[in-house]
Protein backbone atom coordinates (compact mmCIF):
# COMPACT_ATOMS: atom_id res chain seq x y z
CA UNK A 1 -4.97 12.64 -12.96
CA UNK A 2 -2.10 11.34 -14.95
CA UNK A 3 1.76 11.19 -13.44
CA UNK A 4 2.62 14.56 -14.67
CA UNK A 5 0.33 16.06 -12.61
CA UNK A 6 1.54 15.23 -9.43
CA UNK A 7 2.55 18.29 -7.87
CA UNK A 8 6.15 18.72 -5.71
CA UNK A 9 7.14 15.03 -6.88
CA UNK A 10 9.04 15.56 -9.90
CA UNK A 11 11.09 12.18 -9.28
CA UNK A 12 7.52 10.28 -9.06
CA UNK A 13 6.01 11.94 -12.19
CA UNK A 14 8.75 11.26 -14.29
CA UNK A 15 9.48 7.20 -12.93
CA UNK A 16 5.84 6.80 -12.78
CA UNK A 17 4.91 8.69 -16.36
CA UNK A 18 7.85 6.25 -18.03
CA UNK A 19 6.13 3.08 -16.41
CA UNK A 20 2.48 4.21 -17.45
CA UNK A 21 3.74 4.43 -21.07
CA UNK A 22 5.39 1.61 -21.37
CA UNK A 23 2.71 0.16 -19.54
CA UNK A 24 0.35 1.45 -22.85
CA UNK A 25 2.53 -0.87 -24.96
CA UNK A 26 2.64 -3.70 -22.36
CA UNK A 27 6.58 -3.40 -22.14
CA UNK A 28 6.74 -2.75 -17.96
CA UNK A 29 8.78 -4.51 -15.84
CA UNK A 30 6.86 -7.19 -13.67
CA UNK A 31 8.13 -5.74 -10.38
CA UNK A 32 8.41 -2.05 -9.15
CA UNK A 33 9.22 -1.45 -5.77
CA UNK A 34 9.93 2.30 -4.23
CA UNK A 35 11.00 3.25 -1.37
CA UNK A 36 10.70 6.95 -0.06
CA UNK A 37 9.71 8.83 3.14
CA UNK A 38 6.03 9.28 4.08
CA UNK A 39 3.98 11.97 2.06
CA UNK A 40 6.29 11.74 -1.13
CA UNK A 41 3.96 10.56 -3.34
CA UNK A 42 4.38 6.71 -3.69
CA UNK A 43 0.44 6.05 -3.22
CA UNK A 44 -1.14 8.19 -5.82
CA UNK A 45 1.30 7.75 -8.19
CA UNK A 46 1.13 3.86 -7.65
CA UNK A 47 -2.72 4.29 -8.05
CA UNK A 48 -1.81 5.99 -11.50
CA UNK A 49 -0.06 3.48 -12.64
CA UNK A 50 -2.27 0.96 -11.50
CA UNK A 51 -5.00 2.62 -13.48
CA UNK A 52 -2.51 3.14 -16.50
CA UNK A 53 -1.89 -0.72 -16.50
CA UNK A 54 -5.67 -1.85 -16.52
CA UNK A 55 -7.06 0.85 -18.45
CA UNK A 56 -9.39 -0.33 -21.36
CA UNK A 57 -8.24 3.09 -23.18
CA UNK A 58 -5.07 4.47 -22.11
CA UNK A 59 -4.13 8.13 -23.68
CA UNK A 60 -0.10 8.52 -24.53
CA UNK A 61 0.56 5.96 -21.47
CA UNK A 62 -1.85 7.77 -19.44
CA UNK A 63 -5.12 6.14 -17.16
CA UNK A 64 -8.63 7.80 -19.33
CA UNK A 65 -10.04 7.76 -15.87
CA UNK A 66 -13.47 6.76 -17.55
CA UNK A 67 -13.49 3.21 -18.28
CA UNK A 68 -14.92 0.60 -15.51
CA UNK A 69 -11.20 -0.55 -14.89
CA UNK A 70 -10.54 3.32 -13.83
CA UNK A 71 -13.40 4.07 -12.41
CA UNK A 72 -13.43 1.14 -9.79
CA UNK A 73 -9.79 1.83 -8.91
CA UNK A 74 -11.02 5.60 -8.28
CA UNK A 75 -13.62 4.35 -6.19
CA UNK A 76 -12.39 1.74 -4.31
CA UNK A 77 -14.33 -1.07 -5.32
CA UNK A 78 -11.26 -2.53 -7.53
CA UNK A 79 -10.31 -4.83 -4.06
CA UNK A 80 -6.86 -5.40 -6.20
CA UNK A 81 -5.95 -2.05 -6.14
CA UNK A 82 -6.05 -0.84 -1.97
CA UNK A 83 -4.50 1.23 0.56
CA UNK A 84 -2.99 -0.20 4.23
């Protein structure tokens, strides 16, 4: 899943796609904090993002959702990378 393919969140895709490509070039801001309502899409596309940052082989900005850095954030096991 890559930030454009969040569904109903068009603010998220497009704040989250610009950070996962400049994220490819290693040009992101050290700090990104959001604030929205509950069930607007701040988790998965933070998990995005997280994946686009640590991805071993990012595609145009985006996570390749195969590499161990993906798959351990997709899984859970990545203990940097959790949900409260």
């Amino acid at each position: 899943m890559a930030a454009a393919d969040v569904c109903g969140c068009d603010w998220a895709a497009a704040y989250y796609g610009h950070a996962a490509r400049a994220a490819a070039v290693r040009t992101f801001e050290p700090c990104i904090s959001v604030y929205r309502h509950a069930r607007h899409g701040k988790t998965t596309c933070a998990k995005i993002l997280a994946r686009a940052v640590n991805c071993e082989h990012p595609v145009n900005g985006d996570p390749c959702n195969e590499c161990a850095a993906c798959r351990g954030i997709l899984d859970g096991s990545v203990l940097d990378v959790t949900e409260d």
